[in-house]
C-alpha atoms as a PDB file:
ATOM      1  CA  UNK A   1      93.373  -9.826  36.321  1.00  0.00           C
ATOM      2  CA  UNK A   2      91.450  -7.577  38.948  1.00  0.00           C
ATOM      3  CA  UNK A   3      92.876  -4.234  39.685  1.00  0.00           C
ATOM      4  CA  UNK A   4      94.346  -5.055  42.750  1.00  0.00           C
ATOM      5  CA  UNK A   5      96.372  -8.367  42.552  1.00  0.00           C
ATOM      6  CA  UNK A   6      99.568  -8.073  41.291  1.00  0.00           C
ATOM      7  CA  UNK A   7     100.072 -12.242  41.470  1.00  0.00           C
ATOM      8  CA  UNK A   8      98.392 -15.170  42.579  1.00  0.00           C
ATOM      9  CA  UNK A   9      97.797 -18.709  41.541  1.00  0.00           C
ATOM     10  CA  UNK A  10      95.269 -21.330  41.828  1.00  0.00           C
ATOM     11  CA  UNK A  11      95.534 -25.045  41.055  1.00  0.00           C
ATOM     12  CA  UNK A  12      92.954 -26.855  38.536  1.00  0.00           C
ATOM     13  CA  UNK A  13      89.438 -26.124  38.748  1.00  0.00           C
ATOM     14  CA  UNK A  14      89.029 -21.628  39.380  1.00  0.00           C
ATOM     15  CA  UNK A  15      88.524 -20.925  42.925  1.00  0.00           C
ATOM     16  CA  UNK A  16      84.847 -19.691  44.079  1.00  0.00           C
ATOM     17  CA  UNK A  17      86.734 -16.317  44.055  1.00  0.00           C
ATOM     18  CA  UNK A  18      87.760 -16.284  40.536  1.00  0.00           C
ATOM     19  CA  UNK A  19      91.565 -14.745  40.765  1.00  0.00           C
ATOM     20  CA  UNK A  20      94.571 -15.482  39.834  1.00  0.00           C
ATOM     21  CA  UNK A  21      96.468 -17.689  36.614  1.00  0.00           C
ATOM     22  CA  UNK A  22      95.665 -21.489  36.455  1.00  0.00           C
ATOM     23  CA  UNK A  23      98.509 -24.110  37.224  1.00  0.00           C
ATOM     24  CA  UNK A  24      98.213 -27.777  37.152  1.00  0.00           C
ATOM     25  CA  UNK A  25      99.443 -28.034  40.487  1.00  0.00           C
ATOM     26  CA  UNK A  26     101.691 -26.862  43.695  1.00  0.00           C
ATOM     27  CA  UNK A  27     102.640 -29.506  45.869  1.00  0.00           C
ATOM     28  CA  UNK A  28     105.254 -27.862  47.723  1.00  0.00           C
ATOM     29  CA  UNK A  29     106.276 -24.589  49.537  1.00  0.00           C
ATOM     30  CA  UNK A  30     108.400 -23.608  47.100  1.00  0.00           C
ATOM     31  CA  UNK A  31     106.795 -24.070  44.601  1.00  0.00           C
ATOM     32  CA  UNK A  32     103.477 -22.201  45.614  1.00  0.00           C
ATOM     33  CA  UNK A  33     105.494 -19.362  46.440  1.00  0.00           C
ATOM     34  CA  UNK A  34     107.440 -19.079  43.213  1.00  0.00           C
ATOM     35  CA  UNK A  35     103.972 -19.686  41.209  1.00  0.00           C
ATOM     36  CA  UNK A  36     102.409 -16.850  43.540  1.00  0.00           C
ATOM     37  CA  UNK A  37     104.966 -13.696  42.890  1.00  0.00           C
ATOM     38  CA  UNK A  38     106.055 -14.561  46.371  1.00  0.00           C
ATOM     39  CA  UNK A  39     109.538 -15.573  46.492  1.00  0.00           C
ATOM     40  CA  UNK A  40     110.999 -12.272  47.924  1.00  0.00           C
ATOM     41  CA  UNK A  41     111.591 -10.827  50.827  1.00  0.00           C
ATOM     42  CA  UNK A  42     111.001  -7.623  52.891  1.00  0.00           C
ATOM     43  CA  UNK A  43     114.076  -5.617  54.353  1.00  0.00           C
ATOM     44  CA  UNK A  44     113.624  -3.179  56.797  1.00  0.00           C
ATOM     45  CA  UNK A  45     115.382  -0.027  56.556  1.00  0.00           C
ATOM     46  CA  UNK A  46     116.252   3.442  58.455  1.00  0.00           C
ATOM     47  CA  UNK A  47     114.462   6.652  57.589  1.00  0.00           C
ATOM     48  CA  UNK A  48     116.275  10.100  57.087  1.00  0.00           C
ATOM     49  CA  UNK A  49     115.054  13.548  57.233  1.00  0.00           C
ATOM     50  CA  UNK A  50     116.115  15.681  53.735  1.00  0.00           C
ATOM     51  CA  UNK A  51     118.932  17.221  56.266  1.00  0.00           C
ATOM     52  CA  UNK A  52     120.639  13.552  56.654  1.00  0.00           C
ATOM     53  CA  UNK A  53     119.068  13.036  59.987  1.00  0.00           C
ATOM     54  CA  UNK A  54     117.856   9.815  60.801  1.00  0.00           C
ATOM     55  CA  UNK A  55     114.069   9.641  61.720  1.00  0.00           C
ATOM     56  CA  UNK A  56     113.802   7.856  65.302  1.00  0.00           C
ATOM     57  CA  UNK A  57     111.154   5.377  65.859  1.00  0.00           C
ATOM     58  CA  UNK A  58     110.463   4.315  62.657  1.00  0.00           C
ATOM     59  CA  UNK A  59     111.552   1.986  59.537  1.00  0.00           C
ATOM     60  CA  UNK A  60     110.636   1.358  55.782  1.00  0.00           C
ATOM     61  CA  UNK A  61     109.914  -2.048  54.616  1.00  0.00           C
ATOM     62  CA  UNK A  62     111.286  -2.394  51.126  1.00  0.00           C
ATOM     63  CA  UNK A  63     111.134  -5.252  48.743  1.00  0.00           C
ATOM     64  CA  UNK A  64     114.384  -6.825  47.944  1.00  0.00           C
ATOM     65  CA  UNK A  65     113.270  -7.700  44.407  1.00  0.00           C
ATOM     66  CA  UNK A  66     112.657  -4.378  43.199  1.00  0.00           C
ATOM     67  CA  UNK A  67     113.498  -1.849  46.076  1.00  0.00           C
ATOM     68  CA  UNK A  68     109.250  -1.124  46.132  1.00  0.00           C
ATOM     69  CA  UNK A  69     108.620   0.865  49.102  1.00  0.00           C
ATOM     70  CA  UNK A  70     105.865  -1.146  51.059  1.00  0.00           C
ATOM     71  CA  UNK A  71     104.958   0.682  54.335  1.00  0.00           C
ATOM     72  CA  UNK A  72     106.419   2.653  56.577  1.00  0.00           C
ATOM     73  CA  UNK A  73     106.155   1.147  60.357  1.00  0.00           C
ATOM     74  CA  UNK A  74     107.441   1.145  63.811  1.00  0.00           C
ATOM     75  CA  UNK A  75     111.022   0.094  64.709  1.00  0.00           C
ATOM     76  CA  UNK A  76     108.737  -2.729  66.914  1.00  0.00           C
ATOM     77  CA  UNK A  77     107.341  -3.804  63.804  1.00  0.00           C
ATOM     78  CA  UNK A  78     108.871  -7.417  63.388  1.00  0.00           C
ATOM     79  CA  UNK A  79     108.717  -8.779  59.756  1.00  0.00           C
ATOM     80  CA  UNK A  80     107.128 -12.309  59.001  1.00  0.00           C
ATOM     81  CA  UNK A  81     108.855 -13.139  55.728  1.00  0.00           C
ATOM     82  CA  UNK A  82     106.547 -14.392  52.769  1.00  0.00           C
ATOM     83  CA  UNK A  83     108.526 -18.006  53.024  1.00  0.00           C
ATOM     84  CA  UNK A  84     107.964 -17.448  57.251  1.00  0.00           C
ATOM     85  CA  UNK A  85     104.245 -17.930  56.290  1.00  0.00           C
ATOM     86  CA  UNK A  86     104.239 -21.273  54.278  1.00  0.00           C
ATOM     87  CA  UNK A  87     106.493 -22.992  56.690  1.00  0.00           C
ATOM     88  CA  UNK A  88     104.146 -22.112  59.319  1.00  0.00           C
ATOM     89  CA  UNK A  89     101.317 -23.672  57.514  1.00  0.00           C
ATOM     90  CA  UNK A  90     103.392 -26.838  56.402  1.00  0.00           C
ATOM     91  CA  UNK A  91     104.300 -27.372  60.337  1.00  0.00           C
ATOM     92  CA  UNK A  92     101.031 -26.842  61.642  1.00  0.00           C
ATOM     93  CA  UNK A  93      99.415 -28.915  58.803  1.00  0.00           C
ATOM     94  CA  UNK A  94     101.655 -31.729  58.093  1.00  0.00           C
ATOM     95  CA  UNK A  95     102.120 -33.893  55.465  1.00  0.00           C
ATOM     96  CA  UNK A  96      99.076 -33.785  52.507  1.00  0.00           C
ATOM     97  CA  UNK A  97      98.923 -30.223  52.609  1.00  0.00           C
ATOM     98  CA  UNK A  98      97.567 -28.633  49.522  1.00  0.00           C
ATOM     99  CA  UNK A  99      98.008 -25.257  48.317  1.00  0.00           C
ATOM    100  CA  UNK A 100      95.423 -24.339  46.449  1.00  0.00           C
ATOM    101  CA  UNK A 101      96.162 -20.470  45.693  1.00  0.00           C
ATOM    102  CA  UNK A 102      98.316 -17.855  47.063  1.00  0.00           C
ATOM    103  CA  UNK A 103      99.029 -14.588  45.788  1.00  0.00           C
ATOM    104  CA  UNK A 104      99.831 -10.430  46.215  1.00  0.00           C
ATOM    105  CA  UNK A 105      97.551  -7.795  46.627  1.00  0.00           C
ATOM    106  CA  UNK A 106      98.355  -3.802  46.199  1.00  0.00           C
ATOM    107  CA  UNK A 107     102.425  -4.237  44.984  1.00  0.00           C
ATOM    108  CA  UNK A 108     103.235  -6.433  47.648  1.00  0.00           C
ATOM    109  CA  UNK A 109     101.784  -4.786  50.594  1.00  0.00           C
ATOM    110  CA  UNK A 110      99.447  -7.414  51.482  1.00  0.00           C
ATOM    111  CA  UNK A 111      99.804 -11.527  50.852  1.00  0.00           C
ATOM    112  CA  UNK A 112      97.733 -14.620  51.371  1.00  0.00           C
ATOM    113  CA  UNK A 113      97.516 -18.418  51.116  1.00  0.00           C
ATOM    114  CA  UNK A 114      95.132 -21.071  51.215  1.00  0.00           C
ATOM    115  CA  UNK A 115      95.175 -24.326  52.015  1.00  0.00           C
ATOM    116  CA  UNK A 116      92.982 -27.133  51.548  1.00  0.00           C
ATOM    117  CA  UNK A 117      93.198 -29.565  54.746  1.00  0.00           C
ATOM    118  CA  UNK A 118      94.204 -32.816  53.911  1.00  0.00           C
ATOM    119  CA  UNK A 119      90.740 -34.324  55.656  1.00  0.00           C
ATOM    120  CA  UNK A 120      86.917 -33.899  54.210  1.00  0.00           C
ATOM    121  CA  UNK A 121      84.044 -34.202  56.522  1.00  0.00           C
ATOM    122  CA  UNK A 122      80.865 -35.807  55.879  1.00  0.00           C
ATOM    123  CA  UNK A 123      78.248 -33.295  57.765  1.00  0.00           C
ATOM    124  CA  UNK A 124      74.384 -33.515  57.173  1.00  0.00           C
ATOM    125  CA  UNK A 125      74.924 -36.031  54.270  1.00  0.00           C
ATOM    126  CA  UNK A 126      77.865 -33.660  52.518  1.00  0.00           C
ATOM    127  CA  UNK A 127      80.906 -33.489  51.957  1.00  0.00           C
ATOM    128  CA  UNK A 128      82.886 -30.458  53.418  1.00  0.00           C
ATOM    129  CA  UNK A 129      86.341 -29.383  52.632  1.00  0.00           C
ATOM    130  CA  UNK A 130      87.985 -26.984  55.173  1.00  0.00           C
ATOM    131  CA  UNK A 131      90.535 -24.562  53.872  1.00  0.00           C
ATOM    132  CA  UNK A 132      92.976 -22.508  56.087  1.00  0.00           C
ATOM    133  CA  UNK A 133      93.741 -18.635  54.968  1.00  0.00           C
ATOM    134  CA  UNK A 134      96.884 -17.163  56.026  1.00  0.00           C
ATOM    135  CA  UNK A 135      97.057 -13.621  55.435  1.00  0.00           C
ATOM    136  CA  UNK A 136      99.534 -10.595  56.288  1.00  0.00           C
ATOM    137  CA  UNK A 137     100.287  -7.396  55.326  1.00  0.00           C
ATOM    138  CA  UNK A 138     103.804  -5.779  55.214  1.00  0.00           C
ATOM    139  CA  UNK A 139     102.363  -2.173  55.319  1.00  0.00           C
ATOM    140  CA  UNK A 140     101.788  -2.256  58.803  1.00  0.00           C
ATOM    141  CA  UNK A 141      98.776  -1.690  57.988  1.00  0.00           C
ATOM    142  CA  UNK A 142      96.958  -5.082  59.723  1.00  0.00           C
ATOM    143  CA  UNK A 143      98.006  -7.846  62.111  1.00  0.00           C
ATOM    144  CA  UNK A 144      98.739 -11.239  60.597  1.00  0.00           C
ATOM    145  CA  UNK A 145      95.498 -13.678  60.180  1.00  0.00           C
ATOM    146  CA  UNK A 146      94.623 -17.355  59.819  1.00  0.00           C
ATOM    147  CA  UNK A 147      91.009 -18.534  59.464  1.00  0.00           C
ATOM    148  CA  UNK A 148      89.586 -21.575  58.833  1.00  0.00           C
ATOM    149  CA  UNK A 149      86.896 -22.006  55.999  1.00  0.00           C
ATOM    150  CA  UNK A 150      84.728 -24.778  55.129  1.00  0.00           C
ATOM    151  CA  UNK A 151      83.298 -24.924  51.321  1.00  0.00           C
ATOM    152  CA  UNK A 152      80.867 -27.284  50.267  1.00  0.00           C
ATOM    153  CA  UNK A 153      82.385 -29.304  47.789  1.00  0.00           C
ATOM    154  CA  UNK A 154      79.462 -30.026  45.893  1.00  0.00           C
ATOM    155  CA  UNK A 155      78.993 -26.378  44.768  1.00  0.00           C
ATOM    156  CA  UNK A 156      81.625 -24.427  45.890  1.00  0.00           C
ATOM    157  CA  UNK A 157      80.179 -22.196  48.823  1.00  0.00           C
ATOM    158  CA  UNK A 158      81.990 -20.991  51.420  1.00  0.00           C
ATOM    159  CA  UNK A 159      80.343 -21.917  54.942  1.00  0.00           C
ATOM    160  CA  UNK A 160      82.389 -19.988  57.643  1.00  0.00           C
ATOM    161  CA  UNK A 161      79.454 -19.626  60.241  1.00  0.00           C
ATOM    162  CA  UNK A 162      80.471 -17.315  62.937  1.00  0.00           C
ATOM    163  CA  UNK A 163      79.658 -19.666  65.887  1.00  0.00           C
ATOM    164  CA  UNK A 164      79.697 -19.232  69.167  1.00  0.00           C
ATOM    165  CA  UNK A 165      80.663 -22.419  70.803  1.00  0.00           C
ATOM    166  CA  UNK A 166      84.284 -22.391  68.804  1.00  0.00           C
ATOM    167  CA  UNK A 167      86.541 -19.758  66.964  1.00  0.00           C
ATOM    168  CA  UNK A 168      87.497 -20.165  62.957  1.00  0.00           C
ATOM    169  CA  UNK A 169      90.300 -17.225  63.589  1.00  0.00           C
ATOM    170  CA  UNK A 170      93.434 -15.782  65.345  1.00  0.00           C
ATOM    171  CA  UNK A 171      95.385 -13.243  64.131  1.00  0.00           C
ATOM    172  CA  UNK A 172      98.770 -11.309  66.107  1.00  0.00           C
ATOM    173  CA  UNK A 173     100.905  -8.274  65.925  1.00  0.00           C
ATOM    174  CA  UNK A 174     103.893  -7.843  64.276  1.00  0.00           C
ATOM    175  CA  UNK A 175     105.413  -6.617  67.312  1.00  0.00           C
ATOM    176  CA  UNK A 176     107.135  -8.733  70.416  1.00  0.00           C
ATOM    177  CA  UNK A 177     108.588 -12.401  69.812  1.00  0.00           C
ATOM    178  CA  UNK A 178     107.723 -13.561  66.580  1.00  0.00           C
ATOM    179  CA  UNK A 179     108.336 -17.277  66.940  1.00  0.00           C
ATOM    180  CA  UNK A 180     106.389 -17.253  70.385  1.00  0.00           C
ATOM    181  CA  UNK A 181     103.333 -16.255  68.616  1.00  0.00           C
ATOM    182  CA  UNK A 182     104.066 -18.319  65.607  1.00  0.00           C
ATOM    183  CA  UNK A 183     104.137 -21.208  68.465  1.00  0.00           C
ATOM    184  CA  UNK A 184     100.872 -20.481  70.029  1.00  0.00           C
ATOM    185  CA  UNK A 185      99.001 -19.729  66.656  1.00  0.00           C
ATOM    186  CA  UNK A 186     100.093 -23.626  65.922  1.00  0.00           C
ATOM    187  CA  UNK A 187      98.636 -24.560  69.602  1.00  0.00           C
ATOM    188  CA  UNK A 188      95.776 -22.082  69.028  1.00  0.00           C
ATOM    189  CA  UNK A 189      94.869 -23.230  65.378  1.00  0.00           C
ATOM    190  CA  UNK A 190      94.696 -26.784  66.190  1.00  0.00           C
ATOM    191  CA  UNK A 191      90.947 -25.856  67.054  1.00  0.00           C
ATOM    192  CA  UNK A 192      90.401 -26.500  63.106  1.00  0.00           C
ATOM    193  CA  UNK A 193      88.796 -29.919  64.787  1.00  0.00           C
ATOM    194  CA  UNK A 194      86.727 -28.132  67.275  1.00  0.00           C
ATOM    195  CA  UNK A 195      85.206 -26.050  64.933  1.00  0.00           C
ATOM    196  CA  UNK A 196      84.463 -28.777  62.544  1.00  0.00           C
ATOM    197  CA  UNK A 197      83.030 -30.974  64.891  1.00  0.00           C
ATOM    198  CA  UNK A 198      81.033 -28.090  66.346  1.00  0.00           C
ATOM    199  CA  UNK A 199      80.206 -26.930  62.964  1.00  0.00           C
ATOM    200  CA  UNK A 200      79.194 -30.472  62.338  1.00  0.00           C
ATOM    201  CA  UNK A 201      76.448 -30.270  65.114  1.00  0.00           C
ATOM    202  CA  UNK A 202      74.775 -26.678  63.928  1.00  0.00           C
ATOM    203  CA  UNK A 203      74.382 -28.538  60.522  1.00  0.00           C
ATOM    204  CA  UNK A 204      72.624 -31.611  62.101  1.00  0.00           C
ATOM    205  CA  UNK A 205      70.587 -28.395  64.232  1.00  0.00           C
ATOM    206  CA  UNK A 206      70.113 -26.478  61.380  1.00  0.00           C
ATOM    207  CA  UNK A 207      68.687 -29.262  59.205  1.00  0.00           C
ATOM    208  CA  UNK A 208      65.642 -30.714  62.125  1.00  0.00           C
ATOM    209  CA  UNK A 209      64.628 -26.573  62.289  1.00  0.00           C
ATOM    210  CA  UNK A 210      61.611 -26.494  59.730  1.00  0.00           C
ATOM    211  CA  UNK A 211      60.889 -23.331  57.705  1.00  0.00           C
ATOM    212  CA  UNK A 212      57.856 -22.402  56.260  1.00  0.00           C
ATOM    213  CA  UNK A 213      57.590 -20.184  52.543  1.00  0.00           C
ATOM    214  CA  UNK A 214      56.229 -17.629  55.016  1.00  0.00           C
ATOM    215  CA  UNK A 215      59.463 -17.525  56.609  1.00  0.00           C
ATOM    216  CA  UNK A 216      61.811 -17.406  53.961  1.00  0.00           C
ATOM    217  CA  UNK A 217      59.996 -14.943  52.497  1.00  0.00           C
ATOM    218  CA  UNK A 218      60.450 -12.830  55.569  1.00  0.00           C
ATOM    219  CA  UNK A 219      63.842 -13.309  55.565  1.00  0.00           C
ATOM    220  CA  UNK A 220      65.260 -12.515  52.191  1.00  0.00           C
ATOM    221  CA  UNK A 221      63.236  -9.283  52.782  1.00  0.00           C
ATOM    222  CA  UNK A 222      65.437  -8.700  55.820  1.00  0.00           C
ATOM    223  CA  UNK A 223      68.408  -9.695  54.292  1.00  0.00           C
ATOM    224  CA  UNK A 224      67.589  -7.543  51.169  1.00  0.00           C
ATOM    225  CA  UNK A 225      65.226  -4.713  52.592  1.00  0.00           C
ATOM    226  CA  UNK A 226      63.775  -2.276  50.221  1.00  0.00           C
ATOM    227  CA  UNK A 227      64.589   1.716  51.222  1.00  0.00           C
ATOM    228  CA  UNK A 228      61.479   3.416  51.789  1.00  0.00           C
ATOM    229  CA  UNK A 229      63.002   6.333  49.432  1.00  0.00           C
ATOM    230  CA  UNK A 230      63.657   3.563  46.703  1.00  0.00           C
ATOM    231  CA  UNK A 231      63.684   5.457  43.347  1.00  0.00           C
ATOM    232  CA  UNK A 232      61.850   3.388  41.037  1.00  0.00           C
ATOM    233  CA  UNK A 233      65.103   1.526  39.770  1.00  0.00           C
ATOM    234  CA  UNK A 234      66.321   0.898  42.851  1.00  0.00           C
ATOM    235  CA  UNK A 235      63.315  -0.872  43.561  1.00  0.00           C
ATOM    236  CA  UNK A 236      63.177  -2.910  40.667  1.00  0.00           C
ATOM    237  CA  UNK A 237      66.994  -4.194  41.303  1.00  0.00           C
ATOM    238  CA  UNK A 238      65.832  -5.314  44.665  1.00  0.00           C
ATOM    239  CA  UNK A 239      63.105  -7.319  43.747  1.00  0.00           C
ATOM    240  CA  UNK A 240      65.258  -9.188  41.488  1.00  0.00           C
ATOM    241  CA  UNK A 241      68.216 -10.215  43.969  1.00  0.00           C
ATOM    242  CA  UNK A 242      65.138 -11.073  46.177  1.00  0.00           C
ATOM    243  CA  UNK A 243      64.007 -13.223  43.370  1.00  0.00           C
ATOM    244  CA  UNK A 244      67.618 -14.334  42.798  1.00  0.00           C
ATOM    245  CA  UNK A 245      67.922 -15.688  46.362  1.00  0.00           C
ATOM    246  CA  UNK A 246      64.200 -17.216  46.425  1.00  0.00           C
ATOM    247  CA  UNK A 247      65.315 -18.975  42.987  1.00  0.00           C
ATOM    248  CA  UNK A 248      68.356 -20.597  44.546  1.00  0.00           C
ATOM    249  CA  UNK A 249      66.025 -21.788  47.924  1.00  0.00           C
ATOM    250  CA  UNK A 250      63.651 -23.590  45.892  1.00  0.00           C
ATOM    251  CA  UNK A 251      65.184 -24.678  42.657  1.00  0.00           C
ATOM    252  CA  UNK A 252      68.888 -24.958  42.675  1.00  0.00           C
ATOM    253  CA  UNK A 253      69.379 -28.875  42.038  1.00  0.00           C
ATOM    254  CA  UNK A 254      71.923 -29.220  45.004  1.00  0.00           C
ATOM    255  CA  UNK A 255      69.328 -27.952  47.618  1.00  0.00           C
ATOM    256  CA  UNK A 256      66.112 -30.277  46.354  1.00  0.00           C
ATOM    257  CA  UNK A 257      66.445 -33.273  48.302  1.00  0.00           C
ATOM    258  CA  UNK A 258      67.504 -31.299  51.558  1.00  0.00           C
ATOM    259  CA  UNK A 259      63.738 -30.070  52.860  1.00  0.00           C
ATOM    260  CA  UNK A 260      62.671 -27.182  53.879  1.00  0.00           C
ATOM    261  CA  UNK A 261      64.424 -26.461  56.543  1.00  0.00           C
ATOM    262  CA  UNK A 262      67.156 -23.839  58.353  1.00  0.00           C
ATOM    263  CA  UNK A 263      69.980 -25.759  56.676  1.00  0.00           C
ATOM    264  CA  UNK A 264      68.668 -25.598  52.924  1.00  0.00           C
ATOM    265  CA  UNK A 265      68.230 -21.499  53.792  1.00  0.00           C
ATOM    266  CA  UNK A 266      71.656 -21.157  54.434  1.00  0.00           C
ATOM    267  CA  UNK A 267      73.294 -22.937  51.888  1.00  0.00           C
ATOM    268  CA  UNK A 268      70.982 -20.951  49.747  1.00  0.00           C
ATOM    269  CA  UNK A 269      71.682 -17.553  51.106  1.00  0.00           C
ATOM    270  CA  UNK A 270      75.734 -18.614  50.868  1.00  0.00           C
ATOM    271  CA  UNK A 271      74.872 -19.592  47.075  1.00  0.00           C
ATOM    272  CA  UNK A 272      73.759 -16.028  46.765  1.00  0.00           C
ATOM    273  CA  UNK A 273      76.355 -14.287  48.537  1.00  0.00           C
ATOM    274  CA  UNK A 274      79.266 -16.129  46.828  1.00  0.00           C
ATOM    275  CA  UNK A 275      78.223 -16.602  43.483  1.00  0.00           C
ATOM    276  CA  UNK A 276      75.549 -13.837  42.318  1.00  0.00           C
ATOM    277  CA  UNK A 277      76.490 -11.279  40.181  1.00  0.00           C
ATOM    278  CA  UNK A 278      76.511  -7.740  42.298  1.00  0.00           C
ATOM    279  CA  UNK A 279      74.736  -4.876  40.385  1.00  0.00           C
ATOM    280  CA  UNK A 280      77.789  -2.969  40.201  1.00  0.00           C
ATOM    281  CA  UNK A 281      80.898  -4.611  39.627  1.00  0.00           C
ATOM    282  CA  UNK A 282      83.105  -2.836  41.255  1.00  0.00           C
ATOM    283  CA  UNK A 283      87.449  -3.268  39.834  1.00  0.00           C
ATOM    284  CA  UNK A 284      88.003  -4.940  43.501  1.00  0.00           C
ATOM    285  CA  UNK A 285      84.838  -7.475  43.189  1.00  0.00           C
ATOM    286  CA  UNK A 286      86.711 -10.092  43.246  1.00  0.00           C
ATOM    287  CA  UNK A 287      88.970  -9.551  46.162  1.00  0.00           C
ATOM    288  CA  UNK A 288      86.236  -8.106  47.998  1.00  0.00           C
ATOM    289  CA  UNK A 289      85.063 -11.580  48.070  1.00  0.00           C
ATOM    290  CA  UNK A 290      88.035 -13.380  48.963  1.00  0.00           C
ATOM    291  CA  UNK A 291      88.289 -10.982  51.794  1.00  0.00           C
ATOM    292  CA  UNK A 292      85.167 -12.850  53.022  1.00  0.00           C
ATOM    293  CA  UNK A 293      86.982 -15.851  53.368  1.00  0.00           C
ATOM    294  CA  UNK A 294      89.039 -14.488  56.153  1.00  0.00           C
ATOM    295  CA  UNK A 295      86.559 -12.073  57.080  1.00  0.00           C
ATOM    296  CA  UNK A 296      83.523 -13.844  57.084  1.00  0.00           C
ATOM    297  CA  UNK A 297      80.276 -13.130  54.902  1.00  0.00           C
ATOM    298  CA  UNK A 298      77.895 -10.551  56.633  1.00  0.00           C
ATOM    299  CA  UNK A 299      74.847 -11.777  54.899  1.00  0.00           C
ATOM    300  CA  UNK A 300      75.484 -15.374  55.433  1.00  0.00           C
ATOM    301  CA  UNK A 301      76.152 -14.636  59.093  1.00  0.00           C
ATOM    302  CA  UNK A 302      73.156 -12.143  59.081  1.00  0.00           C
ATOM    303  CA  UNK A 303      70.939 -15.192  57.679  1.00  0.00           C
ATOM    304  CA  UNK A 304      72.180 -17.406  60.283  1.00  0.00           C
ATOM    305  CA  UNK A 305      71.436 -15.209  62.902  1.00  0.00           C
ATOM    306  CA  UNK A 306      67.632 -15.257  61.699  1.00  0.00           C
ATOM    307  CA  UNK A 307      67.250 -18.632  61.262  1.00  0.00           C
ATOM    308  CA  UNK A 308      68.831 -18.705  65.328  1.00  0.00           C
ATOM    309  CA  UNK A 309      66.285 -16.431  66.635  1.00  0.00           C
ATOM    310  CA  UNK A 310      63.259 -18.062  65.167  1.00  0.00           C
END
């Protein structure tokens, strides 16, 4: 397993992200958090000075399980327990929610889950499966996060557009009234549909805008620009991930019957970004790309921004 997950799970067929130990399934709470390392809980505890004295301000939050020091953090610092987390996604999802991995990253210090919504949508002839990602950290190192991701189904590429006419994320502090926030990420979140819908409509955009081979070649040589001080190696590499990306454009079977058009670009330039091997694989590959589920993919989003200004 990668160098930085200590536990995780996924259910059937491996994620796009390729971490964690299969199971055959998860259907409850419980059980994803048991299957995901999960099932304990963060205490939070004074701090004392080697004289005895105790250190004002501040706390440690300590695993119960093992006594693993996690972060140190402000006495404001309000924990959101592991458990906290899925019974905020089964409320705000309902009945038919699937969890479809979960796991912990760097001893405990950060968590995650995702979710697969229990509704697909049909958008420019496909079928799209939106997942929710809840992540939080118990470091105090980052607020907590949810973001909504759509993957298309038929190949496994994440689609999380950064658009403008509706937000995929939210995210709070661990500090103030917990359950307040809790309350109006559920109110907040409920813009899954929103985004879908408007998501929906940039697809049907997307796939009227024409694109000539002109274009596209202009744009993978944006999206993969060649540095004028390329040693010769350097060069060569580049060429072939622009070759990669060209290959997936024009002859991955999924993308044949779609036209060329602005739609067909992306899905090829998300093709690329999730699934091509990097030159360097790096120990934290992997969760560098499931970071882009939350996070968003730069290149996908720097692709869509091209295709928007033409």
């Amino acid at each position: 397993m990668a160098a930085n997950v200590e536990s995780m799970f996924y259910t059937r067929e491996e994620p796009w992200h390729g971490l964690g130990i299969r199971v055959e399934d998860a259907p409850t709470s419980e059980d994803a958090l048991r299957l995901a390392g999960l099932d304990w809980k963060v205490a939070q505890e004074s701090i004392f000075t080697d004289a005895g004295d105790i250190i004002a301000g501040y706390k440690v939050n300590v695993r119960d399980s093992d006594r693993k020091v996690l972060g140190v953090v402000s006495d404001r610092y309000k924990i959101i327990q592991n458990g906290e987390a899925f019974a905020f996604t089964d409320a705000l999802l309902g009945s038919g929610v699937c969890y479809e991995t979960a796991g912990s990253l760097q001893e405990g210090k950060r968590v995650w889950l995702l979710a697969r919504l229990p509704r697909e949508y049909i958008m420019a002839g496909e079928r799209i499966a939106p997942y929710l990602v809840f992540s939080n950290s118990h470091d105090g190192s980052g607020a907590v996060r949810v973001a909504l991701t759509p993957i298309r189904v038929v190949c496994n590429n994440t689609l999380n557009l950064a658009l403008n006419t509706a937000r995929r994320s939210w995210s709070m502090i661990h500090t103030g009234n917990i359950k307040d926030k809790m309350q109006e990420a559920k109110d907040t979140l409920f813009m899954a549909e929103e985004y879908m819908e408007s998501l929906g409509e940039e697809f049907g955009r997307l796939r009227g805008q024409k694109v000539t081979d002109d274009q596209v070649k202009e744009y993978v040589e944006q999206l993969l620009p060649m540095d004028k001080d390329a040693t010769a190696v350097q060069e060569k590499n580049t060429l072939r991930l622009r070759e990669d990306m060209l290959r997936r454009y024009y002859a991955a079977p999924d993308l044949k019957g779609i036209g060329s058009n602005a739609y067909r670009f992306i899905n090829a330039v998300s093709d690329f970004a999730t699934h091509s091997r990097p030159l360097r694989r790096t120990a934290n590959y992997k969760e560098n790309l499931f970071a882009r589920t939350m996070d968003g993919n730069p290149m996908i989003d720097r692709a869509y921004q091209l295709v928007k200004a033409a």
